[in-house]
Each structure stands twice: as structure tokens, then as C-alpha cells.
Protein backbone atom coordinates (compact mmCIF):
# COMPACT_ATOMS: atom_id res chain seq x y z
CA UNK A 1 28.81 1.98 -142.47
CA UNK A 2 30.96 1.63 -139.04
CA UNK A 3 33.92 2.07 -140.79
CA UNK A 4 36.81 4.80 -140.74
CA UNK A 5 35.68 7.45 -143.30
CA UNK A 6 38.88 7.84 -145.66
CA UNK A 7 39.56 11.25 -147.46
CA UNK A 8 41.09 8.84 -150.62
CA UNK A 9 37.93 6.99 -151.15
CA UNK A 10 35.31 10.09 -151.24
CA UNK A 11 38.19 11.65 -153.18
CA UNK A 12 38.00 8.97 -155.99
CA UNK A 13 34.53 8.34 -156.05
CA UNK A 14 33.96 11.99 -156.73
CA UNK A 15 36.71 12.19 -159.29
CA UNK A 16 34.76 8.95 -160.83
CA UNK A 17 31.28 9.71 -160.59
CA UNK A 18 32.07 13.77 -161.23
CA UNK A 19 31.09 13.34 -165.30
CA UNK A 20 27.65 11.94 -163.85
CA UNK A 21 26.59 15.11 -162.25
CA UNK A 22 28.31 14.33 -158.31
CA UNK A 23 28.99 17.17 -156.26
CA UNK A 24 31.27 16.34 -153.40
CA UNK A 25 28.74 18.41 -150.95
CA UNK A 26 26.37 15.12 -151.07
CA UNK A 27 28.38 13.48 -149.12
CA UNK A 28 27.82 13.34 -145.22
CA UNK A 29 30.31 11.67 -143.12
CA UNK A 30 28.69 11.30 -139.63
CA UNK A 31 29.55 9.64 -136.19
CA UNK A 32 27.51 7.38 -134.25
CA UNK A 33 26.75 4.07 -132.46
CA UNK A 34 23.66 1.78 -131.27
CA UNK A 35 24.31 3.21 -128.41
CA UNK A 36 23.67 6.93 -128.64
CA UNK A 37 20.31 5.94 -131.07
CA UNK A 38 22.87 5.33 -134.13
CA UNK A 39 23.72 9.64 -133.99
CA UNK A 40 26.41 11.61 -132.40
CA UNK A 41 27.68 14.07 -135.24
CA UNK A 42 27.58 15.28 -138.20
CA UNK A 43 28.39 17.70 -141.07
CA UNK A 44 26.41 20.51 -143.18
CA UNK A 45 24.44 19.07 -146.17
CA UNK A 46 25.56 21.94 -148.31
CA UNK A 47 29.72 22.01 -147.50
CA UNK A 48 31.95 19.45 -148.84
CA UNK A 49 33.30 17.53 -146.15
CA UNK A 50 36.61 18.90 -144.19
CA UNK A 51 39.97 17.34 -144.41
CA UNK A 52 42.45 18.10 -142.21
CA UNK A 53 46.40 16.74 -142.91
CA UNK A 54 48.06 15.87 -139.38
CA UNK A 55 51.44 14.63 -138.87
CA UNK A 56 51.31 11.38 -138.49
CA UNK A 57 54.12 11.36 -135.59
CA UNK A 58 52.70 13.45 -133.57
CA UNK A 59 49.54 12.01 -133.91
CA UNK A 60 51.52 8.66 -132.48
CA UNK A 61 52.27 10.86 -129.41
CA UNK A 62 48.28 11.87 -129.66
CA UNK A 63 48.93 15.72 -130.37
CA UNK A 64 47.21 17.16 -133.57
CA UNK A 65 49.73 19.30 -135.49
CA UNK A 66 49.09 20.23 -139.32
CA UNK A 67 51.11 19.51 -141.91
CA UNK A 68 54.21 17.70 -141.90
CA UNK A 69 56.52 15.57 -144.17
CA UNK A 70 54.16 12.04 -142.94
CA UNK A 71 51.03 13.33 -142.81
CA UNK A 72 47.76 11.59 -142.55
CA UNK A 73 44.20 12.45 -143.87
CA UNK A 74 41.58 12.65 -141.31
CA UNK A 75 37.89 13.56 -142.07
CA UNK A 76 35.83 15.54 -140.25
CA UNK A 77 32.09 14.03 -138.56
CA UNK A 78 30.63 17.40 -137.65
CA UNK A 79 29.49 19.06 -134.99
CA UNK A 80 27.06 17.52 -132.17
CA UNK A 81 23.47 17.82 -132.65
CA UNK A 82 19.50 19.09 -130.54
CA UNK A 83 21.79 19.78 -127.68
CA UNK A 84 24.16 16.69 -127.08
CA UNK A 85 27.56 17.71 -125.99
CA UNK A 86 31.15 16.12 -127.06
CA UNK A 87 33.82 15.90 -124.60
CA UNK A 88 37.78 14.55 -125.59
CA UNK A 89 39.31 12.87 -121.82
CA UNK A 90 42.23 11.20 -121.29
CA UNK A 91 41.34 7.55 -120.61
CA UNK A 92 43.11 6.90 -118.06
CA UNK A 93 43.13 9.76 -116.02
CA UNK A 94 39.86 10.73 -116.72
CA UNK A 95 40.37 14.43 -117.27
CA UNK A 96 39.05 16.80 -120.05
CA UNK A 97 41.74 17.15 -123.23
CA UNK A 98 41.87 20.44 -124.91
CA UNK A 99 41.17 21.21 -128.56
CA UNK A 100 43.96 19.55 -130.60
CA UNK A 101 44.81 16.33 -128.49
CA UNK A 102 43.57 13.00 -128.78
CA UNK A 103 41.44 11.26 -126.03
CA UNK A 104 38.41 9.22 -125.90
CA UNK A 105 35.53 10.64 -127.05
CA UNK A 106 32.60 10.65 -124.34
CA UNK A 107 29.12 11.90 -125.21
CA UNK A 108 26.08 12.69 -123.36
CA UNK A 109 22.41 13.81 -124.82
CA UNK A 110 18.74 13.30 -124.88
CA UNK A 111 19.61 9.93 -127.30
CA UNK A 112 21.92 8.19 -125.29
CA UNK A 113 20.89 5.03 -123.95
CA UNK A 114 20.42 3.97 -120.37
CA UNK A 115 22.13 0.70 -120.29
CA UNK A 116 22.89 -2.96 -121.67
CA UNK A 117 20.47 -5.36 -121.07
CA UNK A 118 20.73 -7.34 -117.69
CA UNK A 119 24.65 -5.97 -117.66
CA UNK A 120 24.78 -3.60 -115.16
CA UNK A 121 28.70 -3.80 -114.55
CA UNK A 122 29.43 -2.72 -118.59
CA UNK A 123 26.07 -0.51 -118.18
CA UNK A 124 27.45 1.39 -115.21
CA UNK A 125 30.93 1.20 -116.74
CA UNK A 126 29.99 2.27 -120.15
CA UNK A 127 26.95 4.96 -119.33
CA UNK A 128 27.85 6.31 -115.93
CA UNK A 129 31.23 8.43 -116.48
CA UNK A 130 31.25 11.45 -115.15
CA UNK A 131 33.94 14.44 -114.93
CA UNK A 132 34.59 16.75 -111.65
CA UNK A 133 31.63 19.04 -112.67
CA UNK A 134 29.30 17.44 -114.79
CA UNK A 135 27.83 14.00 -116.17
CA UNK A 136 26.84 10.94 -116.80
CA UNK A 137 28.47 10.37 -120.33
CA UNK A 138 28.97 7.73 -122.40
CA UNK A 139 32.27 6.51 -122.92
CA UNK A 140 32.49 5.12 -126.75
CA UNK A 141 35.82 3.82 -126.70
CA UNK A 142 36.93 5.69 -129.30
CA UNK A 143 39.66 8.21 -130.16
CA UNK A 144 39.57 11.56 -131.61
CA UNK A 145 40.08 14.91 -131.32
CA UNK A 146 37.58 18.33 -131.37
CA UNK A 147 39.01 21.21 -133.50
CA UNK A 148 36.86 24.60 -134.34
CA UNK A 149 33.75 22.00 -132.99
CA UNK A 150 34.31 19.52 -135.12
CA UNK A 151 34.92 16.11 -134.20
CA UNK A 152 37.78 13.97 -135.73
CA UNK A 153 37.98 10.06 -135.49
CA UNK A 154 41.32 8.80 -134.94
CA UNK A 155 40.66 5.13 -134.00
CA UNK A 156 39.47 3.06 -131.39
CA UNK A 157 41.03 2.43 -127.78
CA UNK A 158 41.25 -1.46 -127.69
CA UNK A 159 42.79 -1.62 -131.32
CA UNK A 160 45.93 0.88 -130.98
CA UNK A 161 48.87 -0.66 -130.31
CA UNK A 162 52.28 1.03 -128.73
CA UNK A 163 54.82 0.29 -130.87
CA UNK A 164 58.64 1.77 -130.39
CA UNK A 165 56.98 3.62 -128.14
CA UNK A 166 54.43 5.14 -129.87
CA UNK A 167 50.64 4.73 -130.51
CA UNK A 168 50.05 3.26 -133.64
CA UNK A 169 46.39 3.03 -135.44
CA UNK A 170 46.28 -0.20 -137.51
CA UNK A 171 43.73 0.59 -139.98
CA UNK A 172 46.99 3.18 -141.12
CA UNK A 173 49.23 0.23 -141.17
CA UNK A 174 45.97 -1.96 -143.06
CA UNK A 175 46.25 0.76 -145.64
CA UNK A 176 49.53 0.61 -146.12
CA UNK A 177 49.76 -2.93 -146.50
CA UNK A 178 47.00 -3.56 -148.85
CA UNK A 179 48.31 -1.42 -151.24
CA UNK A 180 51.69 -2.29 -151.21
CA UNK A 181 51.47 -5.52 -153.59
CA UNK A 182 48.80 -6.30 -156.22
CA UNK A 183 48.20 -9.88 -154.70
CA UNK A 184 46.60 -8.85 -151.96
CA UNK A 185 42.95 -8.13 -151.43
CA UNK A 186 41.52 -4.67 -150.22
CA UNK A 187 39.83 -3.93 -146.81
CA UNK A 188 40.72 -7.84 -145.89
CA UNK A 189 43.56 -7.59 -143.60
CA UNK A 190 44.11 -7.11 -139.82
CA UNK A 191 47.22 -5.31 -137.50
CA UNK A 192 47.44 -6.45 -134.50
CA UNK A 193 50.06 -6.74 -131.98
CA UNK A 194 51.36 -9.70 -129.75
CA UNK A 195 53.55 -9.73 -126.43
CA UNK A 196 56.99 -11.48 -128.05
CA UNK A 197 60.78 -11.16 -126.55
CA UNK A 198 59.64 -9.41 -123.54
CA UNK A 199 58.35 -6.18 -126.17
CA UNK A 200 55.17 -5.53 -128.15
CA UNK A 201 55.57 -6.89 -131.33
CA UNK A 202 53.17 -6.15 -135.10
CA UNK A 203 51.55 -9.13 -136.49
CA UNK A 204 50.07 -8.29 -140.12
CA UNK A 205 47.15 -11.23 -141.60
CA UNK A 206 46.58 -10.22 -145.03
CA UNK A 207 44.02 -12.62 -147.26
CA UNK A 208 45.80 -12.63 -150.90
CA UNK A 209 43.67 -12.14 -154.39
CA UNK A 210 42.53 -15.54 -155.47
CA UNK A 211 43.91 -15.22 -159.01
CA UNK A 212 47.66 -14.99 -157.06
CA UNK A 213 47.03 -17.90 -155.19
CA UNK A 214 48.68 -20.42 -157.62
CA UNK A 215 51.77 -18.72 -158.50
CA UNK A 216 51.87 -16.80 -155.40
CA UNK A 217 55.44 -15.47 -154.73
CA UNK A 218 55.57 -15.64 -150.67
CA UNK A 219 59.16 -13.79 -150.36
CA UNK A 220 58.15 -11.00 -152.84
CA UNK A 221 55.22 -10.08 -151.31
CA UNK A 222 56.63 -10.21 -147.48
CA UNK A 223 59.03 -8.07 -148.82
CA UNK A 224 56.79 -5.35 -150.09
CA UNK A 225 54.75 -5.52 -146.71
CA UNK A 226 57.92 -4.67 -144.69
CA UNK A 227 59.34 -2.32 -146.65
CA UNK A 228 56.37 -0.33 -147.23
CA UNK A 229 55.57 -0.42 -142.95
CA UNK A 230 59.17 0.28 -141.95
CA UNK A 231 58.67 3.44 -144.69
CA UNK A 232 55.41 5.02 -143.84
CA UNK A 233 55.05 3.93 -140.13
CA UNK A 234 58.69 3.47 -138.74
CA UNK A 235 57.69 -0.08 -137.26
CA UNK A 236 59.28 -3.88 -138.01
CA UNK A 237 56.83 -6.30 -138.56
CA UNK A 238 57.60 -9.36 -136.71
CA UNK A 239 55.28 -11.91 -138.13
CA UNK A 240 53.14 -12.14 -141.68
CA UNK A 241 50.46 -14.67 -142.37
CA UNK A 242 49.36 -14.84 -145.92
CA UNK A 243 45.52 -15.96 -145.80
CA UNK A 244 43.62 -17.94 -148.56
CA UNK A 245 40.87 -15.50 -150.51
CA UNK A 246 37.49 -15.31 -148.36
CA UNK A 247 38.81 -16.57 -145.16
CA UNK A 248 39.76 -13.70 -142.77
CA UNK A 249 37.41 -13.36 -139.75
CA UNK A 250 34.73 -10.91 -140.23
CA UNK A 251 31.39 -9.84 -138.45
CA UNK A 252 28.41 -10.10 -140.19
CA UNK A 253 28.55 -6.81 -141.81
CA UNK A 254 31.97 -7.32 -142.57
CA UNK A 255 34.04 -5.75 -140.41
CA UNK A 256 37.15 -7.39 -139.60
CA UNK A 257 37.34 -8.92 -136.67
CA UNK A 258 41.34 -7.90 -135.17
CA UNK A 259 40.42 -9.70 -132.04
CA UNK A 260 39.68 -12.81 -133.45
CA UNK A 261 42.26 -12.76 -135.63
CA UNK A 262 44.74 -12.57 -132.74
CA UNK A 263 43.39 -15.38 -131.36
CA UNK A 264 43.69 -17.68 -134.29
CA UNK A 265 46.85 -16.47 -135.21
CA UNK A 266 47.95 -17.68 -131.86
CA UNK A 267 46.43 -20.82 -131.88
CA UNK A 268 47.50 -21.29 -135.70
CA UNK A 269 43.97 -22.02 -137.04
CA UNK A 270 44.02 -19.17 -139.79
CA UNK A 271 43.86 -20.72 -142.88
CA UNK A 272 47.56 -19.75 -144.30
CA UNK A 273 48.94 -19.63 -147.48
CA UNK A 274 52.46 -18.23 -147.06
CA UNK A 275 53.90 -16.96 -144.13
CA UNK A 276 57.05 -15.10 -142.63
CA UNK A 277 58.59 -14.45 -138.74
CA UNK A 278 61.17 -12.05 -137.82
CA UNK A 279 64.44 -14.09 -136.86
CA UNK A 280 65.54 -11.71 -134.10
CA UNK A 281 67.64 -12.11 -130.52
CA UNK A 282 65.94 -9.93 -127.83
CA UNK A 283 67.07 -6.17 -128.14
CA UNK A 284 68.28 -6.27 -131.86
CA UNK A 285 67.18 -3.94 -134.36
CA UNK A 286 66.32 -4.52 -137.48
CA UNK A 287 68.23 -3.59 -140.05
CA UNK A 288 65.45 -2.63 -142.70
CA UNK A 289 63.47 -0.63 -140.59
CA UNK A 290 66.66 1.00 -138.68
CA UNK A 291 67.20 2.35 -142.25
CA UNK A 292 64.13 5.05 -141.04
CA UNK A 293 64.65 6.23 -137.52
């Protein structure tokens, strides 16, 4: 639960469990958070869920257009449910987006909370956002986009990064990474970014298998993580830390914990194993990732 609901996972656990009698109608990807009573969306029982392909750059500029050479796999939560009502805004300037952009996704309904406990700044921050004509909503700090009703997650405001000008989602660069070298470990590894040469730079941490950690080969496998970001996402990374198995910061349902990574990668208490920086002059371009704009 809490995580991004990826088409390639339900895709290959139907394929797997398909000879046992799995129908890809049982699954139910749904939206929701402590705050709204744990519901905010979700699909019909008997449909399998709906995929939509978006290209991925103009998803970077948040637009929704379908198809496209880079495209991207997003899932479909539903629709809202016993009345609530789903609104897409532009953070910033707090008005209503139209079907097919991205903006933060603000909800309001009989099973939305009133408040944080004895924190009535974030409370009246959090609960109490209203638009020209109606309100309150609550503001979930996350991005998506409505389409035909449905509700799309794209990712979550404090964890996108601009990057050459462009929004980037880092559980897309995650992906990319993780699967770019057999020595390192699935769904343990973080994208963040850092302020470096006066510019916003991509840091990848990436924990490596344990049975790679003896005869781990540090350039090969920085090598495959920048080739295979500058390929699918158009973006140098700048720094890689290589992590020992079991050791990247995670919440206790194990979720990985980008903040905290940032902060120990700045303070150099990750627990490293290999690791690689970008040796760059202000305003140069790299020459592997050039090789894609």
C-alpha cells in the first residue's frame, strides 16, 4: 500500500498467476490517505483496471498527451465516491486545471478530516483551501490529472524535481535505475536532487544486491545508471552513491524515505559502497547525455 500503482507489476502478476485461475478484473487500484478516512477513489470491481500511455515529455511540462515515442504507463484510481468531489489546481496559483493537465489534487467530502492534532497552522494549511466559488478542500500534495472522471496519480509535489527545465518524477528515474544493472536491488533506491554549480543537480542512492557486494564492479555499474537516465529521461546524473544491502532509509512500512536520504547524502553518513561525482565546470554539458537532446 501507499505506493505508485505500476501498470508492469499488475501486468506480470497476472501473466504469472493467470494458469491459477486470476482474472485481471480482481484487481482494484484505489487512492487515498489517513487523512480523507484512508478513501478518495476508486475503480469498478468488475473492469480491469485502465491504462493510459502519456508522453513522458509532455508530462515533464505537466500536459497529458497520448501516445508518443517516450511514453509512460499511468494507472487509473477511479472515480470519487458517496458524493466527494475531485478537483486538479495549479499549486501555486491556486486555480482549477482542466481535464488533461497536471495539478495537485484537492478533495473535499463527508470523510475528510477536520484537522491535525494541536497543529492548527498545517490544519488550516492543509484542510482549509478553498477556490473562488466553493470549499474547504483538502490539499493532498499530490499530482495528477482527471480524464473521462477518472483520476490519475502522477507523483507527489515535494518529490519532483526541475531538471533542464523540466519536471521530473523520480520514482520514473527509480525505475529506470533499478533495472538497469543486475547488482542492484529493486524498490531500494532514491532520486533526489541537490542545489550544485549554481543549477539543480540529480543525485541517485541505489543499495546494491548483497551477493554483488564482493566483486562489485563500481565503474560498470555507474555506467549503466547514466546511460540508461541520459536515455529514457534526458537528464545527467551528477552524483551516485552505491549503498550496502539493507541500509537505505525507509519508514516503517517501507517506504523510502527521499528526504532523509538527502540529508545523509549531504552529511555523508549513508553507508557507501562505491560511489561516483560528475567532474564538471559550471555551464558544461555533458557529453553522454548531450548525445539525447
Amino acid at each position: 500500500g501507499a505506493e505508485p500503482v505500476r501498470a508492469a507489476t499488475l501486468e506480470r502478476f497476472a501473466e504469472t498467476f493467470a494458469p491459477c485461475g486470476f482474472r485481471p478484473e480482481a484487481f482494484y487500484p484505489c487512492y487515498g490517505m489517513a487523512e480523507t478516512t484512508l478513501f478518495i477513489s476508486g475503480a469498478t470491481k468488475t473492469k480491469p483496471p485502465v491504462i493510459k500511455y502519456v508522453n513522458a515529455e509532455a508530462l515533464a511540462e505537466n500536459r497529458v498527451v497520448v501516445g508518443g515515442e517516450k511514453s509512460r504507463a499511468v494507472v487509473s484510481c477511479g472515480f470519487a465516491w458517496l458524493g466527494d468531489e475531485i478537483m486538479i489546481v495549479d499549486p501555486e496559483s491556486l486555480v482549477p486545471r482542466p481535464d488533461g493537465e497536471v495539478g495537485e489534487i484537492w478533495v473535499s467530502g463527508a470523510g475528510v478530516g477536520r484537522g491535525y492534532w494541536n497543529q492548527s497552522e498545517e490544519t488550516e494549511r492543509t484542510f482549509n483551501a478553498f477556490l473562488a466559488d466553493k470549499g474547504p478542500f483538502l490539499r493532498t500534495g499530490d499530482l495528477g490529472f482527471l480524464q473521462d472522471g477518472e483520476l490519475f496519480i502522477t507523483g507527489r509535489i515535494k518529490d519532483v524535481m526541475i531538471l533542464w527545465g523540466r519536471y521530473r518524477y523520480p520514482q520514473d528515474i527509480e525505475l529506470t535505475v533499478e533495472k538497469c544493472h543486475p547488482a542492484l536491488r529493486s524498490s531500494c533506491g532514491a532520486a533526489f536532487s541537490i542545489e550544485a554549480e549554481d543549477d539543480e543537480r540529480l543525485i541517485i542512492v541505489q543499495e546494491v544486491e548483497r551477493s554483488y557486494l564482493r566483486k562489485l564492479n563500481v565503474e560498470e555499474v555507474v555506467g549503466a545508471i547514466r546511460q540508461a537516465v541520459a536515455e529514457e529521461h534526458t537528464v545527467e546524473v551528477y552524483a551516485i552513491n552505491l549503498l550496502k544491502t539493507g541500509s537505505i532509509p525507509k519508514t516503517t512500512s517501507g517506504k523510502i524515505q527521499r528526504g532523509v536520504c538527502r540529508s545523509q547524502f549531504l552529511e555523508g553518513s549513508l553507508n557507501v559502497v562505491g560511489q561516483w561525482q560528475l567532474q564538471t565546470e559550471k555551464g558544461s554539458v555533458s557529453e553522454l547525455a548531450g548525445n539525447y537532446i
